[in-house]
Structure formats: C-alpha cells, structure tokens
Protein backbone atom coordinates (compact mmCIF):
# COMPACT_ATOMS: atom_id res chain seq x y z
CA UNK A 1 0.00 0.00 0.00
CA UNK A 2 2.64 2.44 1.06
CA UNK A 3 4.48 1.67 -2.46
CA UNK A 4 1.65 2.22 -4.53
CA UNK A 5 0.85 5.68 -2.62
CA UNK A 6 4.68 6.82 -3.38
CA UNK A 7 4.16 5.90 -6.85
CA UNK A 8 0.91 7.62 -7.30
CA UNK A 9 2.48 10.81 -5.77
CA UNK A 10 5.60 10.83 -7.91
CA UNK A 11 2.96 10.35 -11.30
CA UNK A 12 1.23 13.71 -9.71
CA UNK A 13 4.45 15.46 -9.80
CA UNK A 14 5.76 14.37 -12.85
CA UNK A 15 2.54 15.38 -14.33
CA UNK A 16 2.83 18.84 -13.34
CA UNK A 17 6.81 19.11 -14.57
CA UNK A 18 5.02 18.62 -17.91
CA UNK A 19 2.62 21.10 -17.54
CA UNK A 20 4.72 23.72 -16.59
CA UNK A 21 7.05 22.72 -19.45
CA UNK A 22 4.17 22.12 -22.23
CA UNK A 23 3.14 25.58 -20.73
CA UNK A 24 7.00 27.39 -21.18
CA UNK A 25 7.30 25.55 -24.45
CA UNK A 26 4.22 28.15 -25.79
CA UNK A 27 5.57 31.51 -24.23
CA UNK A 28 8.78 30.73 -25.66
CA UNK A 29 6.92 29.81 -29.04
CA UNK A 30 5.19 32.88 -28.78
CA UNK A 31 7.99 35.13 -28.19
CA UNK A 32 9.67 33.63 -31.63
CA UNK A 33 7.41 33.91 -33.60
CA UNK A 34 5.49 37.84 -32.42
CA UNK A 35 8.40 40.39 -31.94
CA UNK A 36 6.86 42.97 -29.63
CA UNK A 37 6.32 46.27 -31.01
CA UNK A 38 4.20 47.96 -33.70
CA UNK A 39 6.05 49.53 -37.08
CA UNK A 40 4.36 52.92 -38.17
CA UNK A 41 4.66 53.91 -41.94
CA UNK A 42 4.87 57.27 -43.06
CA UNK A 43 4.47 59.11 -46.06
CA UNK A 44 6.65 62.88 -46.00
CA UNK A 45 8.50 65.38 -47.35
CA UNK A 46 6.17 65.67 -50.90
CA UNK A 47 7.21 68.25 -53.36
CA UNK A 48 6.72 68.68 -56.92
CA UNK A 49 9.64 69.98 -58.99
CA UNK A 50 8.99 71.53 -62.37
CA UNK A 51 11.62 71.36 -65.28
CA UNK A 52 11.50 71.82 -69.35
CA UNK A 53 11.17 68.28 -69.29
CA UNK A 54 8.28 67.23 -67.29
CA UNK A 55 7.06 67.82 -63.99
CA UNK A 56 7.53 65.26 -61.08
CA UNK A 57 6.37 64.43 -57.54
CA UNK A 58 8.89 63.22 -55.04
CA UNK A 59 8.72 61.71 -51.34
CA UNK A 60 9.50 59.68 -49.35
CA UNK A 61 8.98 56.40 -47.10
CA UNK A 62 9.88 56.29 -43.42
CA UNK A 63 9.05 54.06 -40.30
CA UNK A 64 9.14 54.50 -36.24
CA UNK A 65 8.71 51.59 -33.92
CA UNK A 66 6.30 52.45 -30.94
CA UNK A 67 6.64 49.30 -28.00
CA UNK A 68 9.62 47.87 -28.64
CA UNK A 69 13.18 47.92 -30.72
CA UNK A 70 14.01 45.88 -33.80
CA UNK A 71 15.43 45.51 -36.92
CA UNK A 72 13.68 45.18 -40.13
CA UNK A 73 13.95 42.22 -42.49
CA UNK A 74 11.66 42.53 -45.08
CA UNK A 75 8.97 44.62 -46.08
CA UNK A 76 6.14 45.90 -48.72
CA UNK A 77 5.17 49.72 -49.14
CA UNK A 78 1.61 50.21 -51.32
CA UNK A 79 0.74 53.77 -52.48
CA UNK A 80 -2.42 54.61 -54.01
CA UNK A 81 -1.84 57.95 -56.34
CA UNK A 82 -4.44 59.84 -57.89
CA UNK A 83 -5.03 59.01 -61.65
CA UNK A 84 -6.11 62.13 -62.80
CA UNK A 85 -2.87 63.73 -61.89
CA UNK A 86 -0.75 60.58 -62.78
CA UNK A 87 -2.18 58.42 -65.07
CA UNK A 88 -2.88 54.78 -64.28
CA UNK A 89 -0.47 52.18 -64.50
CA UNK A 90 2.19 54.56 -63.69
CA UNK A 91 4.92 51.69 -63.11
CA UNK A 92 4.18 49.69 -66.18
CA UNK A 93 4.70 53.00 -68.62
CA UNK A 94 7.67 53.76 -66.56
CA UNK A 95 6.58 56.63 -64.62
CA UNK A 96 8.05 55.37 -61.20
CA UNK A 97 11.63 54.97 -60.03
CA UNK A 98 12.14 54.17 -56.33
CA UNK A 99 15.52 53.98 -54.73
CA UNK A 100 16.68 52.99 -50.92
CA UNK A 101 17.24 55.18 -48.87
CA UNK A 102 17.96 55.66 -45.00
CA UNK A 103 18.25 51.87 -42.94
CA UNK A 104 18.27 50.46 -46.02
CA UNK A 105 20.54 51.63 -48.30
CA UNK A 106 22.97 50.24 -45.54
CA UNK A 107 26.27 47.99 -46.70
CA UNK A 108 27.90 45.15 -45.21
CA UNK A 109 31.74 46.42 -44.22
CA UNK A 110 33.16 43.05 -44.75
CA UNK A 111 31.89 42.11 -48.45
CA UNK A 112 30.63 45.29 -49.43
CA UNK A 113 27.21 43.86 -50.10
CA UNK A 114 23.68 45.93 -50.02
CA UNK A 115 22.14 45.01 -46.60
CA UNK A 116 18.83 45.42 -48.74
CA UNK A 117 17.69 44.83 -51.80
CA UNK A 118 14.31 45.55 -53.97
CA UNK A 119 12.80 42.84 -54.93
CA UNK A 120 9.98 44.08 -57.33
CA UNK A 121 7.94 47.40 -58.05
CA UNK A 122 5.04 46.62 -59.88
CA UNK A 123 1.75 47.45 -60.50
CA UNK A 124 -0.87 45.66 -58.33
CA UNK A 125 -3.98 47.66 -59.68
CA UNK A 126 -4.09 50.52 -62.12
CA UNK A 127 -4.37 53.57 -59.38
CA UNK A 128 -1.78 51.21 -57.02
CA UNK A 129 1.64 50.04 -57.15
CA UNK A 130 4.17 48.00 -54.35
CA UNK A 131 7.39 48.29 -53.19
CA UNK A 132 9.18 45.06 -51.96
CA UNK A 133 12.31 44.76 -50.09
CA UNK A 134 13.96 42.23 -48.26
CA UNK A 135 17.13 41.85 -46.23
CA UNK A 136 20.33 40.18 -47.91
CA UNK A 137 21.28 37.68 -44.53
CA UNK A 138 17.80 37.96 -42.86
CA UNK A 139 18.21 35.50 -40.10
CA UNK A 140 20.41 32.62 -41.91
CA UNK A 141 23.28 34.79 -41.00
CA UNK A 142 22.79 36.03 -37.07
CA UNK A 143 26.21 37.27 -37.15
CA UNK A 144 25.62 39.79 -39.77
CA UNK A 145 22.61 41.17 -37.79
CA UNK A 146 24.93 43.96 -36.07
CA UNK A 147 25.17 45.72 -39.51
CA UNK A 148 21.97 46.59 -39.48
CA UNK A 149 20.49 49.42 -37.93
CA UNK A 150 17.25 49.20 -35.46
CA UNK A 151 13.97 51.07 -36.27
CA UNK A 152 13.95 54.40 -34.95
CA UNK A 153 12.04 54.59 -32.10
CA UNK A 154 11.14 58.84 -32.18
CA UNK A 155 7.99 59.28 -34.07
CA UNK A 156 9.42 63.06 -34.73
CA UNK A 157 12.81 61.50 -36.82
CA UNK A 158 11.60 58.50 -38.11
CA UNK A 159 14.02 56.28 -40.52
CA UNK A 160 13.81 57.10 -44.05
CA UNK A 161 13.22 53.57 -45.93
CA UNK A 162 12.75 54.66 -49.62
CA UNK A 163 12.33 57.65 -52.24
CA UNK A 164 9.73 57.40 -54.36
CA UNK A 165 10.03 59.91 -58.20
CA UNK A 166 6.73 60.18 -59.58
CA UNK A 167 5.94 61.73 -63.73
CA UNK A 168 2.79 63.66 -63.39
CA UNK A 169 0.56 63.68 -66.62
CA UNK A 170 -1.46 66.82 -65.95
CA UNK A 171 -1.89 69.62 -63.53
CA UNK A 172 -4.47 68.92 -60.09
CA UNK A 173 -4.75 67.68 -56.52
CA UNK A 174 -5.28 64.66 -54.89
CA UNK A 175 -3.67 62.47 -52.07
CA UNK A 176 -0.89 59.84 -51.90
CA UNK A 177 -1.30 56.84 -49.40
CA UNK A 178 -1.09 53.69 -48.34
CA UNK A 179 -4.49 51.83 -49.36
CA UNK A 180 -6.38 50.35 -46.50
CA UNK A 181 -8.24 47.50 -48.08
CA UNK A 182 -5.13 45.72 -48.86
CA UNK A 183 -5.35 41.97 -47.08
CA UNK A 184 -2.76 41.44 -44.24
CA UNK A 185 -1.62 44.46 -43.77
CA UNK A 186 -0.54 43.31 -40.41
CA UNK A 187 1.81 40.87 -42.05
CA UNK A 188 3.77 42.65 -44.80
CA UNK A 189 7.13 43.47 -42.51
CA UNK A 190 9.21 40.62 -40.70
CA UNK A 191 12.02 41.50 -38.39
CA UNK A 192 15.59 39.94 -38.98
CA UNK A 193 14.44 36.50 -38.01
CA UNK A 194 11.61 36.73 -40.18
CA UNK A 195 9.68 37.04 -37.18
CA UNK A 196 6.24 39.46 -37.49
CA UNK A 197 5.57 42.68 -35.28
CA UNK A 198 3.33 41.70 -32.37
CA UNK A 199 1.59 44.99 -32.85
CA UNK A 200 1.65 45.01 -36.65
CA UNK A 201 1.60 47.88 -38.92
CA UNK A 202 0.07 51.30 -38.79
CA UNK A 203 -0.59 53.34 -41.78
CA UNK A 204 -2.46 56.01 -40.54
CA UNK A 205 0.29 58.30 -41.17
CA UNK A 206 1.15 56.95 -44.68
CA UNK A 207 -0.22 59.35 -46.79
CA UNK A 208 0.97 63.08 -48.47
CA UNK A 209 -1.06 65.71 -50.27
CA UNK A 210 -0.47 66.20 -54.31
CA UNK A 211 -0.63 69.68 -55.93
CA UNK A 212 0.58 70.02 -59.33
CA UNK A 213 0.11 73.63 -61.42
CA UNK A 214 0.64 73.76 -64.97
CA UNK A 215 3.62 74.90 -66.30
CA UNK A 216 3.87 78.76 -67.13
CA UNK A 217 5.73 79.14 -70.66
CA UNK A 218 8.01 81.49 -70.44
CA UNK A 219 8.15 84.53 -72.41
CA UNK A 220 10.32 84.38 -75.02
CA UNK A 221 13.82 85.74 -75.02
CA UNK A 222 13.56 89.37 -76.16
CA UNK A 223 15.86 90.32 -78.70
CA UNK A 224 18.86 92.35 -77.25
CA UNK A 225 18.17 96.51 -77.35
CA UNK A 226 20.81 98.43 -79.54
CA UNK A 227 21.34 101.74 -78.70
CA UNK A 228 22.30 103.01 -82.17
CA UNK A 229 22.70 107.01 -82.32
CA UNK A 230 23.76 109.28 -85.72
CA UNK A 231 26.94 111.28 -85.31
CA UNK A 232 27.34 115.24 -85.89
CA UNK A 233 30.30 117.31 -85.17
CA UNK A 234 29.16 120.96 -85.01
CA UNK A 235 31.95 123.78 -86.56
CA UNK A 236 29.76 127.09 -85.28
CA UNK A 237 26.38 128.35 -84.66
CA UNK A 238 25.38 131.99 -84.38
CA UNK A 239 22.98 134.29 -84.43
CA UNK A 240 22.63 138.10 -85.80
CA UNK A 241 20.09 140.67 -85.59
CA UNK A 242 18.96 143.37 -87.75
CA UNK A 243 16.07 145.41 -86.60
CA UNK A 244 13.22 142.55 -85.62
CA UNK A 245 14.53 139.63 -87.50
CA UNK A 246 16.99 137.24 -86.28
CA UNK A 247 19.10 134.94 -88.67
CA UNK A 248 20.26 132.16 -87.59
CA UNK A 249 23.85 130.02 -89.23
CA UNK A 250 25.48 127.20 -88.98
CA UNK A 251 28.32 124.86 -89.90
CA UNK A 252 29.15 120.76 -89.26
CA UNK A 253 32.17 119.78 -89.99
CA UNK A 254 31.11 116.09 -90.15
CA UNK A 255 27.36 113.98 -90.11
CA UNK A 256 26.80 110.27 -89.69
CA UNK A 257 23.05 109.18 -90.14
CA UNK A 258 21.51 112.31 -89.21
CA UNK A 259 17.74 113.59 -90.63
CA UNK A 260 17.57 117.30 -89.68
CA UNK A 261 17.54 120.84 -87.41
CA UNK A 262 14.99 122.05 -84.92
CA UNK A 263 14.94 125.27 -83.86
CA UNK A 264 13.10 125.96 -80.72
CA UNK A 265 13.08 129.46 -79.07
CA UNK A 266 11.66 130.94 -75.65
CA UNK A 267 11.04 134.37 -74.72
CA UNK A 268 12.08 136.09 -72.04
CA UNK A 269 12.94 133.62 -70.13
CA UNK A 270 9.86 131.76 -71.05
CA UNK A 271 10.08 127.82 -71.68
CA UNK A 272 11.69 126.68 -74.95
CA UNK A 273 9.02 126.28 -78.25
CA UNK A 274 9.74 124.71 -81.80
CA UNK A 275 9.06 127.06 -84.05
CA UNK A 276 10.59 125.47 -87.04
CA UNK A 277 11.60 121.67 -88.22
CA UNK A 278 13.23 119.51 -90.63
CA UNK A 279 9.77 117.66 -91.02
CA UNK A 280 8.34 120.65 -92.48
CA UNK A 281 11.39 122.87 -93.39
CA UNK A 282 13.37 121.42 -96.12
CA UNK A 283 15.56 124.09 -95.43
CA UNK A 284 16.04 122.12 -91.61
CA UNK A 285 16.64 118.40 -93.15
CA UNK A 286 20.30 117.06 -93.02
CA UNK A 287 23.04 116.04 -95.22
CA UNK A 288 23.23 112.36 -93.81
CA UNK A 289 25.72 111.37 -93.77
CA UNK A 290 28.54 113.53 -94.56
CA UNK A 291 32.30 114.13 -93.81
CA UNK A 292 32.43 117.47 -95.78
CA UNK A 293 31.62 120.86 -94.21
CA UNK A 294 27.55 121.37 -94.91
CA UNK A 295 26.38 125.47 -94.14
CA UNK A 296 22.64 125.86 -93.10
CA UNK A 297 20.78 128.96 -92.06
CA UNK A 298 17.10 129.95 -90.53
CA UNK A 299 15.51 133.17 -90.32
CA UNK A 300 13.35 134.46 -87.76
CA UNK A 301 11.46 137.66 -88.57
CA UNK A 302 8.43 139.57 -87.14
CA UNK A 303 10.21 139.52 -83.37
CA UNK A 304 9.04 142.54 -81.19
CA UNK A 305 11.15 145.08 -79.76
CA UNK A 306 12.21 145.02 -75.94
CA UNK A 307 12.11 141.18 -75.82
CA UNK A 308 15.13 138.86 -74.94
CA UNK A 309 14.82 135.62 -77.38
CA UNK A 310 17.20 132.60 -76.51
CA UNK A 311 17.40 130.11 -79.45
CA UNK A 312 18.35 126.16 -79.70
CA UNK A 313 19.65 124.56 -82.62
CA UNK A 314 19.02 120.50 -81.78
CA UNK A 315 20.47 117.74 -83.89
CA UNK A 316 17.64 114.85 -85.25
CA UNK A 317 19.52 111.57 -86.45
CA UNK A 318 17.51 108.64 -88.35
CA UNK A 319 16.91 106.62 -85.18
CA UNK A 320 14.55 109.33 -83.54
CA UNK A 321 17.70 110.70 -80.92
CA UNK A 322 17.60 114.46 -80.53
CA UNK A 323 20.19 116.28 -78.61
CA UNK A 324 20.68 119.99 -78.08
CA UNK A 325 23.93 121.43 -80.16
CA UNK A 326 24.06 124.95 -78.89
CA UNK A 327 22.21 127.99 -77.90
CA UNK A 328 22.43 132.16 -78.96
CA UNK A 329 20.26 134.38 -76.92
CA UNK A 330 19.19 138.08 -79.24
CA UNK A 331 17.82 141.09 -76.81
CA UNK A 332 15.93 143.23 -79.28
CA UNK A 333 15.86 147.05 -77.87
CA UNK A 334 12.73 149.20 -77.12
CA UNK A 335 11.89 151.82 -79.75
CA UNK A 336 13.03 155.21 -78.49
CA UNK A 337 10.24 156.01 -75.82
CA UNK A 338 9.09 152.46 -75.99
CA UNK A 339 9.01 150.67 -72.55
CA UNK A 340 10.46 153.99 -70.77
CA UNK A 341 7.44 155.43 -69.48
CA UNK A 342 5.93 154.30 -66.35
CA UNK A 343 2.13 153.85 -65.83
CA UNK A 344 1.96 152.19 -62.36
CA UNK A 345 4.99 153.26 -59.51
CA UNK A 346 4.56 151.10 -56.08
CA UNK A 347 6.75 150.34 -53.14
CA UNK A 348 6.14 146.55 -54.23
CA UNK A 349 5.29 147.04 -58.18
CA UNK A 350 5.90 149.42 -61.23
CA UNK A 351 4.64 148.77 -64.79
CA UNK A 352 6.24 150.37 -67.86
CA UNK A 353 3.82 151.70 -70.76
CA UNK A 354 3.33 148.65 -73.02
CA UNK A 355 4.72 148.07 -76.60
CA UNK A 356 4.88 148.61 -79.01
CA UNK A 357 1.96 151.46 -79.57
CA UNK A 358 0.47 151.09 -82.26
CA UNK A 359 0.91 147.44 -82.22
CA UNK A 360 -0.48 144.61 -84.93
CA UNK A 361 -1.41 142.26 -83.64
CA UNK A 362 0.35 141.61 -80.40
CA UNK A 363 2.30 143.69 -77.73
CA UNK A 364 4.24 143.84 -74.54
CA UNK A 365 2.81 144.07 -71.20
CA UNK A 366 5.49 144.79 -68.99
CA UNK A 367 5.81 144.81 -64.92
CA UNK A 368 8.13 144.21 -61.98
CA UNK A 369 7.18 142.74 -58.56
CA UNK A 370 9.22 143.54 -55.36
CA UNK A 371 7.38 141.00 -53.33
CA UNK A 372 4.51 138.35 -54.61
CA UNK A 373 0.87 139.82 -54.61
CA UNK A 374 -2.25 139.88 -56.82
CA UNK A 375 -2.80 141.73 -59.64
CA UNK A 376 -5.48 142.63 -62.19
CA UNK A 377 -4.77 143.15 -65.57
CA UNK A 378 -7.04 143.02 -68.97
CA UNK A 379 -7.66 144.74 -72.23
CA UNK A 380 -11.33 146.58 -73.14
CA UNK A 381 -12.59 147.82 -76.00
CA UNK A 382 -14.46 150.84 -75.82
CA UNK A 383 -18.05 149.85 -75.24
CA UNK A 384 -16.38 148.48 -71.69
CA UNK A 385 -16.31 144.77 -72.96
CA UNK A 386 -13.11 142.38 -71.82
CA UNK A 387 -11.16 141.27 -74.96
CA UNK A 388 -8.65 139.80 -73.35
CA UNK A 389 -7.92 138.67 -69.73
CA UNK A 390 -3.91 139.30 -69.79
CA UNK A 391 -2.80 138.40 -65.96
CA UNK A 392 -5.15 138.08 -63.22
CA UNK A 393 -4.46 136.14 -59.97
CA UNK A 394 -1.20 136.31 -57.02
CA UNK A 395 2.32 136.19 -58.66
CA UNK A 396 5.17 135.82 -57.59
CA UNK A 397 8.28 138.76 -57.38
CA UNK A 398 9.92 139.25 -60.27
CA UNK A 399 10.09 141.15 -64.01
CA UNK A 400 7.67 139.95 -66.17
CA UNK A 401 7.20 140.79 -69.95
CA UNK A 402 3.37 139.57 -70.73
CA UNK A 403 3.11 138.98 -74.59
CA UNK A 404 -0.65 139.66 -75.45
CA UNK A 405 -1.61 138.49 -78.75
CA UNK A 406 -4.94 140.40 -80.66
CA UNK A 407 -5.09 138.75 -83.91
CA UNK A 408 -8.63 138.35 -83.17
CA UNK A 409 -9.42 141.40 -82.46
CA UNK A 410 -10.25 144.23 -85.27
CA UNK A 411 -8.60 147.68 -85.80
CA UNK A 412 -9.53 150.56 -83.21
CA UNK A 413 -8.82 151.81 -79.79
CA UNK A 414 -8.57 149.66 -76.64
CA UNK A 415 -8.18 150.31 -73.33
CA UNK A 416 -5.28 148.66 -70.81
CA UNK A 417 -6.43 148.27 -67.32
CA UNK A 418 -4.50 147.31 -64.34
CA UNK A 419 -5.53 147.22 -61.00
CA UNK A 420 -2.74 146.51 -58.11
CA UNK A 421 -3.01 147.11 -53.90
CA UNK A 422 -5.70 149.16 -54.62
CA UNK A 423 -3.51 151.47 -57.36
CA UNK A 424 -5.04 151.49 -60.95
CA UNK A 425 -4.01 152.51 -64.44
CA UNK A 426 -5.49 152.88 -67.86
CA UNK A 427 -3.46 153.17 -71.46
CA UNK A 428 -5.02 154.00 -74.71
CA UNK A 429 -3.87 150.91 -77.40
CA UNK A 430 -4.23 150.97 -81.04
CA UNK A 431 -4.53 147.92 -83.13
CA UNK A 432 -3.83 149.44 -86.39
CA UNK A 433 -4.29 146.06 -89.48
C-alpha cells in the first residue's frame, strides 16, 4: 500500500513538470514567432519639382517603432496615387523609379554587399503600385545582424526607408497613401528573423497631399536693345540781328546718319518752343551722312522790340535721338520812348507803358514785382467789354514781360487796365491792321 501511494504521488508530480514545461514551451513559441512592437509607416517630405522636361512628384517612405526595438527584415510599401494627376499604370509605362534610402541603403563592411535589396515594383492595380524589399542575410546569417540598424524609435525622426520619383501627366490635386483595403496588412514586414511585429503595422500616417500647377511658358527671349545714335560734329552756330529779325547760321564739320535741325526758341525767359523743323522745313533736313563741311541757315522775322529771345539749334539723327547742339540768346531794344514810361509806380510794383503802340497784332505788357501779390490786368474795347484777360491772380516777385496776342481782335482803340493794392491805371492801345 505504502508503495503504490509513493508511486501515485511521484505520477502527480511528474505530471505537473510537464505542464509547466508544455506551458514554457508556448511563451517561448510565442515570443519567436510575435516580436513585440508595432512599425508605423509614413508618407513625408512631398514636393513637386517643375523642369523643361516634365514635372515630377517626389517623397519619401519612413518608419518608427512604438513598443519595442528591432530591426527590419523585409517589407512591402503600397501607395495609391491619384489618376487624374498621374495616369494609371504609372509603373508599367515607366513613370516610377524608387531607390533605398535611409536603414536600407545600408552595406555590409566586410563584403561590401547591399544590406537590402528591392525585390519588385510593380503594379498591383491601375491607381496602385508595391514596393518590396527584403534583407540580404535575414536570419540565416545572425552574425551579420549587427550591420543593421534598429527602427527608430522617435515618431518626430523617423528612418527614411525609400524615395519614391513620380511623372505627373497633368496639372491637379489629390492624395498619396497607403491603401487600407489591402489583405494582411498586419503581415507585410518581418524583423531579422523573419519574425512578425506583435503589434503590426500602422498606416495612418502613410499618406501626403499632391498639388501640381501647370507649367507657365516662359516669355520668349527678347531680342537684345541696340542703342544706335547718328553722329554730328558741329563747326559754329550763331545768331545776328537786324532790326526785328533774327538769322540764324550754322556749320558741321562732319554727319553720320543724321535727318535734320529744330529750332526751338523761348522768350524772355519763357520755356523753350519749336518754331521750325526739318519735317516741315526742307531748309532744316540734313546732309546724312557727310564728312564734308555742310552750311545751313534759318531766319526768324516779325520779333518785337524790348524782348530777350534765346534760341536752340538741336540735332535729329535717323533713329529718332535728338540732342541739343548749342544755344544764342538776341535782346531786341525798345523803340526810343518804348518801354520807358511808367504807368503804375509802387513800393512793391511798377509797370512800364506797353509796346509797341500802335501794335499789330500783339504787344508787350510789362511789370516788376518787389514782393509776390495779386494783380489785375485786362484789355477793353471801348463799349467796356473784356477782350482779353492778360494776368489776373497772385504772382510771384519778379520782371515779367506779358506777350498779349490780338489777332482776333479788329482795328480801333482799346483800353489797358491794371488794378494793383488798390492802385489802378489805364493806357489807350491801337490795333492798327
């Protein structure tokens, strides 16, 4: 009795040395064959570069490891790409090139061997294509497994896996990612031991927004701007008075491509007007192009006396370039009595007698200011009617010499009036035609 109670009691203990070992044997199976930790895909860094070419969309593949640390063995990256940006099929017409990048474009030091290779890219539907890679030693080689780097583990610098060159067709938007409906997703990355990630794989951050514009053409290259310009070298220019006409001479000593003369002129100080022009004085056009001494000459007649005119003789070439040569100022003097007499004496203002008298058609109004104030000044005939509203307003001090023309008006008597701090004046003017 006693030995069949010992044996009984040694088959109880024995029994439970197999449980416990039947019940080690699957943790330890477990452990082989589900690596902790999950692998996280992402999808970055998307840009679209424009060229002569084509346009293309980069970016690229990375992975973080959240709950654990590992190495990866192989792998499979899907991306779903819009269609109406890419076309369909893109790896098929060639449209995709994908190269290693980050872990595993690592090398083994000893043999110089890729630690990774690509196994395929192909198209697995015609808006989806797959990436396969897959370690060189995987777990045949344990030795070798110190090459390779681990998974980062910061979700803010993952490890950069691949780059992935898309050809867009056509300008839009869309979205690049990892397609959810694809089977197993859990089981598309092993670690060195071809062992899968407990946790599996995460794509939620595997995708990356597409925006391609179309390409601008660029304006087309304008043809450089020469600055070509006529030549004239000037020998003398003068002018001479006799009486109320001014003539005007001169001499060039050479002329390359030049088309005329203008002669401009101001008065008294007055700003500078063309009064005469090669375009309709043939007397004004050019020799050319000359390198013999050509002689031209102008005449200015009708000028009135008392008034200072300043002339410019500008140079025209054939390319539209005008440039100012020289410049003769003429001071014609009053007639005797002419301008002498004064009408209006002020502390701040005194106004000569106008000229000439009798005038046809146009005469002189002159005045000096000592300090700026208003004045009145205008021409009546003699039923009291204004003719002519000469200077009205506040000027500033100064000589001025007021130039009123009356071609419109008839022959007769007209009447001067000038009003100025209160002091007035009146001079009898005859238009005689």
């Amino acid at each position: 009795m006693l030995r069949e109670k010992h044996t009984s009691a040694a088959r109880v203990k024995s029994g439970t040395k197999r449980v416990w070992l039947v019940l080690a044997l699957i943790v330890i199976s477990a452990f082989a064959f589900a690596e902790s930790g999950t692998l996280n895909l992402v999808y970055s860094n998307g840009v679209t570069t424009y060229t002569e070419e084509k346009t293309v969309y980069d970016f690229d593949v990375q992975v973080w490891m959240s709950g654990g640390s590992d190495v990866i063995g192989d792998g499979m990256a899907y991306v779903a790409y819009p269609t109406e940006v890419f076309g369909s099929s893109t790896v098929l017409n060639g449209k995709v090139s994908v190269e290693k990048t980050g872990i595993l474009a690592g090398v083994d030091p000893l043999m110089g061997i890729d630690l990774y290779s690509l196994v395929n890219v192909t198209d697995t539907r015609g808006d989806v294509f797959a990436v396969t890679f897959t370690s060189a030693f995987n777990g045949n080689l344990p030795s070798f497994k110190s090459y390779y780097t681990a998974v980062s583990t910061d979700p803010e610098n993952p490890s950069d896996l691949l780059h992935v060159t898309m050809e867009a067709a056509v300008a839009g938007q869309g979205t690049l990612s990892f397609p959810a409906y694809i089977p197993g997703i859990d089981m598309l990355y092993y670690d060195y031991e071809s062992e899968l990630f407990s946790g599996g794989l995460l794509i939620s951050e595997a995708f990356e927004p597409v925006e391609v514009i179309a390409n601008e053409p660029e304006p087309p290259a304008e043809d450089p701007v020469v600055n070509e310009e006529g030549y004239i070298e000037l020998a003398s220019f003068q002018a001479s008075l006799k009486k109320t006409t001014v003539t005007l001479t001169w001499e060039t000593l050479a002329e390359t491509d030049m088309a005329g003369f203008i002669i401009k002129c101001s008065v008294n100080g007055g700003l500078p007007v063309e009064i005469a022009g090669y375009e309709s004085d043939l007397s004004l056009q050019a020799a050319g192009t000359s390198s013999e001494a050509v002689s031209y000459d102008y005449v200015d007649s009708g000028l009135l006396s008392g008034n200072t005119y300043a002339y410019q003789l500008l140079s025209v070439d054939v390319y539209g370039n005008a440039i100012v040569l020289h410049e003769e100022t003429v001071q014609i003097a009053s007639k005797p009595g002419g301008g002498k007499k004064k009408v209006i004496v002020t502390e701040s203002f005194s106004q000569d007698a106008s000229y000439p008298n009798p005038f046809n058609p146009s005469f002189v109004v002159p005045f000096e200011l000592i300090s700026a104030q208003t004045i009145d000044i205008k021409l009546y005939d003699m039923s009291g009617k204004v003719v002519n509203d000469i200077a009205g307003g506040r000027y500033q001090a100064g000589s001025y010499n007021i130039q009123v023309n009356c071609d419109h008006l008839g022959s007769g008597i007209y009447l001067l009036k000038t009003r100025v701090n209160g002091e007035s004046s009146t001079q009898k003017m005859l238009l005689v035609k």
